[in-house]
Protein backbone atom coordinates (compact mmCIF):
# COMPACT_ATOMS: atom_id res chain seq x y z
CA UNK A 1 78.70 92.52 84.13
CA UNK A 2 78.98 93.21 88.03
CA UNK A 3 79.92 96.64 88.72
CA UNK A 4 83.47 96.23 90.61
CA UNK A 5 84.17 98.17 94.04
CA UNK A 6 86.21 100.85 92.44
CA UNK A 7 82.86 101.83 90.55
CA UNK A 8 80.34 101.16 93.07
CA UNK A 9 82.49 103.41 95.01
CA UNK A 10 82.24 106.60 92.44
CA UNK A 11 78.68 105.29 91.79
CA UNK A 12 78.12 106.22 95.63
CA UNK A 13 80.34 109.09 96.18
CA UNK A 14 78.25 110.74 93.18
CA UNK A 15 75.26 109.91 94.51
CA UNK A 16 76.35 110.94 97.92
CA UNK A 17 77.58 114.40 96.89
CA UNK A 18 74.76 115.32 93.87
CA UNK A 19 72.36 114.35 96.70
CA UNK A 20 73.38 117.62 98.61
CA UNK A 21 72.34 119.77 95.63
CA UNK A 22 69.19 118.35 94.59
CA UNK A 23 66.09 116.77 95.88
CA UNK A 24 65.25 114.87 92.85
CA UNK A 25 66.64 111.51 91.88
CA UNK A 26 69.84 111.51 89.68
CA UNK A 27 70.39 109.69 86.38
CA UNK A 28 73.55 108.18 86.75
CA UNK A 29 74.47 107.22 83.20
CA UNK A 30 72.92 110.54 82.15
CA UNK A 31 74.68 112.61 84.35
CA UNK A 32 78.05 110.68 83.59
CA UNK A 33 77.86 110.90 79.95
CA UNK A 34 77.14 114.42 80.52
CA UNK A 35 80.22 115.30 82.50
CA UNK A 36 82.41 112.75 81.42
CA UNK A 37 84.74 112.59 78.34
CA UNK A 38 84.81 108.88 76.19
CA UNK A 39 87.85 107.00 76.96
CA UNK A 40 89.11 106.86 73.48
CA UNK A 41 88.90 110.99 73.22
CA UNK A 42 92.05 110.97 75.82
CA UNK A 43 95.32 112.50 74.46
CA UNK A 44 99.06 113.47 75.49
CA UNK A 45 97.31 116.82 76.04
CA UNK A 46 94.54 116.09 78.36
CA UNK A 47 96.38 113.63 80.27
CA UNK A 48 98.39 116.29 80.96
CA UNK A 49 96.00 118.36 81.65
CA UNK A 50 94.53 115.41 84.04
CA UNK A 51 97.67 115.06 85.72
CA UNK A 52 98.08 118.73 87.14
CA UNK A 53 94.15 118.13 88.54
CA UNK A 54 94.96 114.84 90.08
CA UNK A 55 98.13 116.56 92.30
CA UNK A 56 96.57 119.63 92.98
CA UNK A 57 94.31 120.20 95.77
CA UNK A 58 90.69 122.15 95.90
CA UNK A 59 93.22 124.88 97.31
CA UNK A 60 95.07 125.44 94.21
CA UNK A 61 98.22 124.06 96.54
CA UNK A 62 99.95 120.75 95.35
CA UNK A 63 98.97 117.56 96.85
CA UNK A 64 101.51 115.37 99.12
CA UNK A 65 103.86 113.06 97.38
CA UNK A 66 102.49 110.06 98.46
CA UNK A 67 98.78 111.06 97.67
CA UNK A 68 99.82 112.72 94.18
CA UNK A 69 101.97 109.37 93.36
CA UNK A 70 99.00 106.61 94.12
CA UNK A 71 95.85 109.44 92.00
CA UNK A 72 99.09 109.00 89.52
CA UNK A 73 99.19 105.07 89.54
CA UNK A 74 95.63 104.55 89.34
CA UNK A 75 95.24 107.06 86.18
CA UNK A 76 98.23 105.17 84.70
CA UNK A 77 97.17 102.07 85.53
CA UNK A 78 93.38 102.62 84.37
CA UNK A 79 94.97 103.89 80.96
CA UNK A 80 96.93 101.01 80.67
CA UNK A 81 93.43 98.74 81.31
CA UNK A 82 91.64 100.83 78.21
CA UNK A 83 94.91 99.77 75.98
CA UNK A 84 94.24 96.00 77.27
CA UNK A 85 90.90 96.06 76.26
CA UNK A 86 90.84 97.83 72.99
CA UNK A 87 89.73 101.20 73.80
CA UNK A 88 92.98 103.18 73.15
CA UNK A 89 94.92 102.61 70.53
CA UNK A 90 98.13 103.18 72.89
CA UNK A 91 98.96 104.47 76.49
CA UNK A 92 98.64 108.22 76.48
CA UNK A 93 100.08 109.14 79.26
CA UNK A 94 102.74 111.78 79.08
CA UNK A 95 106.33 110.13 79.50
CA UNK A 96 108.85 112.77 81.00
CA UNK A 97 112.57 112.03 81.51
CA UNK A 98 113.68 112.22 85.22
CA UNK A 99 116.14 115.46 85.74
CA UNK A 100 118.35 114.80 88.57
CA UNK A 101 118.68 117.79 90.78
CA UNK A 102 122.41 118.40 91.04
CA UNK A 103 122.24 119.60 94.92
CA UNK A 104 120.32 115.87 95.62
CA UNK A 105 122.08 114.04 97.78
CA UNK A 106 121.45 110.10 97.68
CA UNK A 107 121.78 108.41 100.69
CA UNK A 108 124.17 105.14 100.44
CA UNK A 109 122.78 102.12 101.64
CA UNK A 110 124.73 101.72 105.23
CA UNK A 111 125.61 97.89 104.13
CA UNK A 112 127.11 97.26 107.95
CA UNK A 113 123.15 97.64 109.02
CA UNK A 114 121.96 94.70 106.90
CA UNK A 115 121.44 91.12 107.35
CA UNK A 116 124.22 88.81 106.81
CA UNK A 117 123.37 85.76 104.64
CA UNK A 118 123.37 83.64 108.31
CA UNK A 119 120.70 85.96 109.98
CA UNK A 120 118.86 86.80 106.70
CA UNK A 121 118.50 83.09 106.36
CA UNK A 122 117.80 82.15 109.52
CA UNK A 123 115.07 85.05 109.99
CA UNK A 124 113.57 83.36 106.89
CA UNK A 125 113.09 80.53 108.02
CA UNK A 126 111.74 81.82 111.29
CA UNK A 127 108.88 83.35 109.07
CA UNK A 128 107.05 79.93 108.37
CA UNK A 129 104.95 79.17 111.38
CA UNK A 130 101.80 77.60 112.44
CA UNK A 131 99.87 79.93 110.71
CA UNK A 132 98.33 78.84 106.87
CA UNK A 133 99.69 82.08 105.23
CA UNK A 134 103.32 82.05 106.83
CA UNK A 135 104.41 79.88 103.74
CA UNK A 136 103.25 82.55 101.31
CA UNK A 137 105.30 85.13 102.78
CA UNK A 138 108.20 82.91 103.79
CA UNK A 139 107.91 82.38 99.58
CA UNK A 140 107.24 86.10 98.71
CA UNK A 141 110.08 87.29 101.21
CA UNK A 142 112.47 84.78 99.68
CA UNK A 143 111.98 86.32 96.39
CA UNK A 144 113.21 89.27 97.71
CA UNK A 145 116.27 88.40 99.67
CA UNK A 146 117.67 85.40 96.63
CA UNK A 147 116.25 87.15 93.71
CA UNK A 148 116.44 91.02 94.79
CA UNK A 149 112.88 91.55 93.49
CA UNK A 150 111.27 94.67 95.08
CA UNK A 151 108.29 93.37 97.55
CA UNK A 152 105.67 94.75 94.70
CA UNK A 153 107.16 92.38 92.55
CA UNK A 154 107.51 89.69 94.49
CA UNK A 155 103.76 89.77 95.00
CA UNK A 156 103.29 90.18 91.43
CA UNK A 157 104.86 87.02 90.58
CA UNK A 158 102.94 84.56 88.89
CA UNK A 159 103.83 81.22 88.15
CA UNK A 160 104.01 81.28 84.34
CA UNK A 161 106.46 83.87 85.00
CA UNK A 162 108.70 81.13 86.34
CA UNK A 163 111.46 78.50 84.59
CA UNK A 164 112.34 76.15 87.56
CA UNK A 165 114.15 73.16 86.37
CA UNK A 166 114.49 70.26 88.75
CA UNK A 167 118.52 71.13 89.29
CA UNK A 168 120.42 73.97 89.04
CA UNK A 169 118.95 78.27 88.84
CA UNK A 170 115.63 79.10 87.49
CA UNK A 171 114.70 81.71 85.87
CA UNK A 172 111.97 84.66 86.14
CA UNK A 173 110.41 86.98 83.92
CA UNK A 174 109.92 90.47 85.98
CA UNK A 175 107.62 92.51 84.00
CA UNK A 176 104.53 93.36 86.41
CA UNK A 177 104.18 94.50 90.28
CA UNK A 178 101.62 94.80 92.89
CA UNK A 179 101.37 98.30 94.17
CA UNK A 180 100.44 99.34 97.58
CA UNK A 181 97.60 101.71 96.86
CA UNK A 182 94.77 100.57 99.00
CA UNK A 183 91.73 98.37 98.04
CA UNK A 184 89.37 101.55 98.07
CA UNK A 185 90.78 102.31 94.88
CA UNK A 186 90.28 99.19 92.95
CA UNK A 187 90.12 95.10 92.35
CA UNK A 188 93.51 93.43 92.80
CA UNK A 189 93.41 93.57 88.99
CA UNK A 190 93.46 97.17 89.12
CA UNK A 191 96.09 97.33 91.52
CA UNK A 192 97.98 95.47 89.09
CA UNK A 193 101.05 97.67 86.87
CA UNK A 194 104.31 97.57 85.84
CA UNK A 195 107.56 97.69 88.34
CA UNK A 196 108.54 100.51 89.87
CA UNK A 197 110.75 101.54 87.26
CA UNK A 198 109.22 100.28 83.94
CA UNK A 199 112.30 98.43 83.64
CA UNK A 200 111.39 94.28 82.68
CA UNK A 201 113.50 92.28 82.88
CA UNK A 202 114.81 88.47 83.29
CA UNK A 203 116.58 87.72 87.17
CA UNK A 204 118.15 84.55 87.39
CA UNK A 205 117.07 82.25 90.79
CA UNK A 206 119.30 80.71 93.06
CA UNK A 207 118.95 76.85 93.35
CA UNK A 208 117.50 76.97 96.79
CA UNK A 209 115.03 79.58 96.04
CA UNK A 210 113.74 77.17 92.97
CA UNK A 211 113.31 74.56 95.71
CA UNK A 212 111.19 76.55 97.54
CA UNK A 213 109.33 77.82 94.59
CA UNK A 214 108.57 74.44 93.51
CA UNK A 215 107.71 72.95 96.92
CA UNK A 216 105.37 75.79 97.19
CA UNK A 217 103.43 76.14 93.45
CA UNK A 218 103.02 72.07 93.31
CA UNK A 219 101.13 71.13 89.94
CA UNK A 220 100.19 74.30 88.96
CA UNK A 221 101.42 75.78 86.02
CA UNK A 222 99.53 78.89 85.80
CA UNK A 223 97.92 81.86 88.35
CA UNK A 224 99.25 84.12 90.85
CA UNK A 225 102.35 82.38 92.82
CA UNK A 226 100.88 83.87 96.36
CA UNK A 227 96.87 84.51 97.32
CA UNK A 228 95.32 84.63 100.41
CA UNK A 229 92.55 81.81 101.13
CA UNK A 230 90.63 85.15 99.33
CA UNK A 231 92.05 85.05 96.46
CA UNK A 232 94.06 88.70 97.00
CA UNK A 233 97.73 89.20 96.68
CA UNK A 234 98.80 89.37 100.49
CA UNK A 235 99.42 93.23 101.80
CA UNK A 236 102.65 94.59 102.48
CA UNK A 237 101.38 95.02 105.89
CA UNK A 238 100.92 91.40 106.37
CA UNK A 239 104.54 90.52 104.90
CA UNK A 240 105.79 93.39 107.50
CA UNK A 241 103.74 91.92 110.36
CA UNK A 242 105.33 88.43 109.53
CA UNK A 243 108.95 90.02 109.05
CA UNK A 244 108.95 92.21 111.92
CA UNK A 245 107.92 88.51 114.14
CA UNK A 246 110.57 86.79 112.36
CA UNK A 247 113.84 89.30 112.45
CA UNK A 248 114.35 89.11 115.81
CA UNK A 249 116.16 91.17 118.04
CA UNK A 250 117.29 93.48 114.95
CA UNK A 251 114.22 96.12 114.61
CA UNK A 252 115.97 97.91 111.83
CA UNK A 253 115.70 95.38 109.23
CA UNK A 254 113.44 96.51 106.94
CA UNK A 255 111.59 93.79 104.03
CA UNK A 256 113.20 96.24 101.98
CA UNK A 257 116.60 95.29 103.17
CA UNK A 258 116.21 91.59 102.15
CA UNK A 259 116.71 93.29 98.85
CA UNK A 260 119.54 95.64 99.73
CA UNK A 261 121.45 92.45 101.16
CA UNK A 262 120.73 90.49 98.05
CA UNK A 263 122.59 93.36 96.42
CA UNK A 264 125.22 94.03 98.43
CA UNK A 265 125.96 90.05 98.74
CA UNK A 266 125.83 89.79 95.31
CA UNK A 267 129.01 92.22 95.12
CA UNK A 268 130.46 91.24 97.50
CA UNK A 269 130.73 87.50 95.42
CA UNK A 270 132.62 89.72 92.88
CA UNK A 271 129.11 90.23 90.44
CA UNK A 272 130.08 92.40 87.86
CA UNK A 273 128.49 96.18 88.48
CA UNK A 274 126.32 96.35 85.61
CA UNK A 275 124.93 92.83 86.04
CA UNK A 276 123.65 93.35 89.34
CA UNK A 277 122.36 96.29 88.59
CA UNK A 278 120.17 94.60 85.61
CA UNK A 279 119.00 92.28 87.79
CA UNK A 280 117.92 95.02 90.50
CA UNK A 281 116.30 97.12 87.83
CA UNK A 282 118.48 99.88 88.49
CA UNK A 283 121.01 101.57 86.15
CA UNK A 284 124.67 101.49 86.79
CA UNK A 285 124.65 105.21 88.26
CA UNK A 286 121.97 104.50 90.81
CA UNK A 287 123.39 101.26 92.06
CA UNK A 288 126.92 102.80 92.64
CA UNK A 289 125.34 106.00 94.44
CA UNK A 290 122.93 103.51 96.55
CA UNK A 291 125.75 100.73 97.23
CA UNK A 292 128.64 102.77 97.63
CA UNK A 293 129.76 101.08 101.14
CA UNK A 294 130.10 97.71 100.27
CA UNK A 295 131.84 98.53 97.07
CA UNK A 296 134.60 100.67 98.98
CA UNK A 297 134.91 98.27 101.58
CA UNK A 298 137.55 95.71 100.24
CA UNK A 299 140.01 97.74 98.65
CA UNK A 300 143.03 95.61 99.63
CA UNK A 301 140.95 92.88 97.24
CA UNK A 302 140.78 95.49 94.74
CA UNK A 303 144.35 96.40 94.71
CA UNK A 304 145.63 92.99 94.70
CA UNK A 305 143.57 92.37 92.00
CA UNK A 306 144.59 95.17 90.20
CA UNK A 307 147.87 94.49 90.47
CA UNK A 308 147.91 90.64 89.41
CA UNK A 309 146.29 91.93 86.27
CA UNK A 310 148.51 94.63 85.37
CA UNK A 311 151.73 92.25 85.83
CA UNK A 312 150.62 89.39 83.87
């Protein structure tokens, strides 16, 4: 088989650096069979092991978040590959349960930022343009704002994912994402893992974003919903690019914020709490923490409400 980038990349970056300490050719499957453990020898405890090397620099200090989280993705995902293909037995990457810090503070959502279902709609529609690609984000970026997928999952979406019935909601299956970790570090299929949580998970469609869906995908019945005349998932910087042309005269909308107004629309309707957060991915706790404005923001509903249930 054809070497993909990710390893012609090492192959050269090998060659590159062994090349400084030696004048005489290097045997590359030598050398990496010397200096390289077998894929099925990995355990819990060298993973772990792996982990503290991929975050730390050649300066003992700890790497930056962002760099320490994609070495962390592409280890995971990589792992997750080996399970695919038979060469592990299961995933052993060390799971560890999140500890929340009880002096972090998380910042609320300011709901009275966020598009209204008029503008959000409107700037969606502003998205499609003369350009070939404009419909694939118009369709990615209406997956976020109607079915409050994250932008990784949006471009994760493929079409077998999908239940779109002529009438009425669809339905789709949420269970893999597109991360954002730059093509020097592997294939699209590489770049390919679960959401952002781990959390899969079935989110209903509204009626008009099945339209779309099915004006979009045509015949096909199986395949990525969205690629570029490449055959690549489009970048978050091109669904930015197309977002920031499209939003208009409000600079603070974020593609993110499709998502947030799907949410905080969605309670607004009177969504139960723990439904909308199953269909964000989120649990209960987060969603109350993140949403807190637009949940404190009708209280005379609330109490009237509240008290034409407590008098009947």
């Amino acid at each position: 088989t054809q070497p993909t980038s990710l390893r012609s990349d090492v192959a050269a970056w090998l060659r590159s650096g062994l090349a400084e300490r030696s004048k005489q050719p290097v045997d590359m499957p030598a050398w990496v069979a010397r200096w390289t453990l077998p894929v099925s020898s990995l355990d819990t405890t060298r993973c772990v092991l792996l982990e503290t090397e991929l975050t730390t620099g050649d300066d003992g200090r700890p790497l930056g978040a962002k760099t320490a989280s994609r070495y962390r993705i592409v280890a995971k995902t990589f792992l997750a590959d080996a399970v695919t293909v038979g060469h592990l037995a299961s995933n052993p990457w060390p799971t560890k349960k999140r500890r929340r810090s009880a002096t972090k503070v998380k910042h609320a959502v300011d709901v009275r930022t966020l598009p209204t279902p008029a503008d959000a709609r409107a700037a969606l529609d502003r998205v499609v343009t003369h350009q070939p690609g404009s419909r694939g984000i118009h369709v990615l970026l209406s997956l976020v704002y109607f079915a409050g997928l994250r932008p990784s999952e949006a471009r994760g979406r493929y079409v077998e994912d999908l239940a779109l019935p002529e009438q009425g909601w669809g339905l789709a299956r949420i269970h893999r994402a597109y991360t954002g970790i730059g093509k020097a570090w592997g294939d699209d299929h590489e770049l390919e893992g679960d959401t952002k949580t781990g959390v899969n998970r079935d989110v209903p469609l509204h009626p008009h974003l099945v339209e779309v869906l099915r004006e979009y995908i045509g015949d096909r019945v199986n395949g990525p919903v969205v690629r570029t005349t490449k055959g690549n998932p489009p970048s978050l910087s091109n669904m930015l690019r197309s977002w920031r042309r499209a939003r208009g005269s409000n600079p603070r909308w974020s593609t993110y914020d499709l998502r947030h107004a799907a949410a905080t629309t969605w309670l607004a309707a009177g969504v139960p709490i723990g439904e909308v957060a199953r269909r964000l991915g989120h649990s209960p706790e987060v969603l109350l923490s993140t949403y807190a404005g637009v949940l404190l923001g009708d209280i005379e509903t609330s109490n009237a409400r509240i008290e034409q249930t407590l008098a009947t």
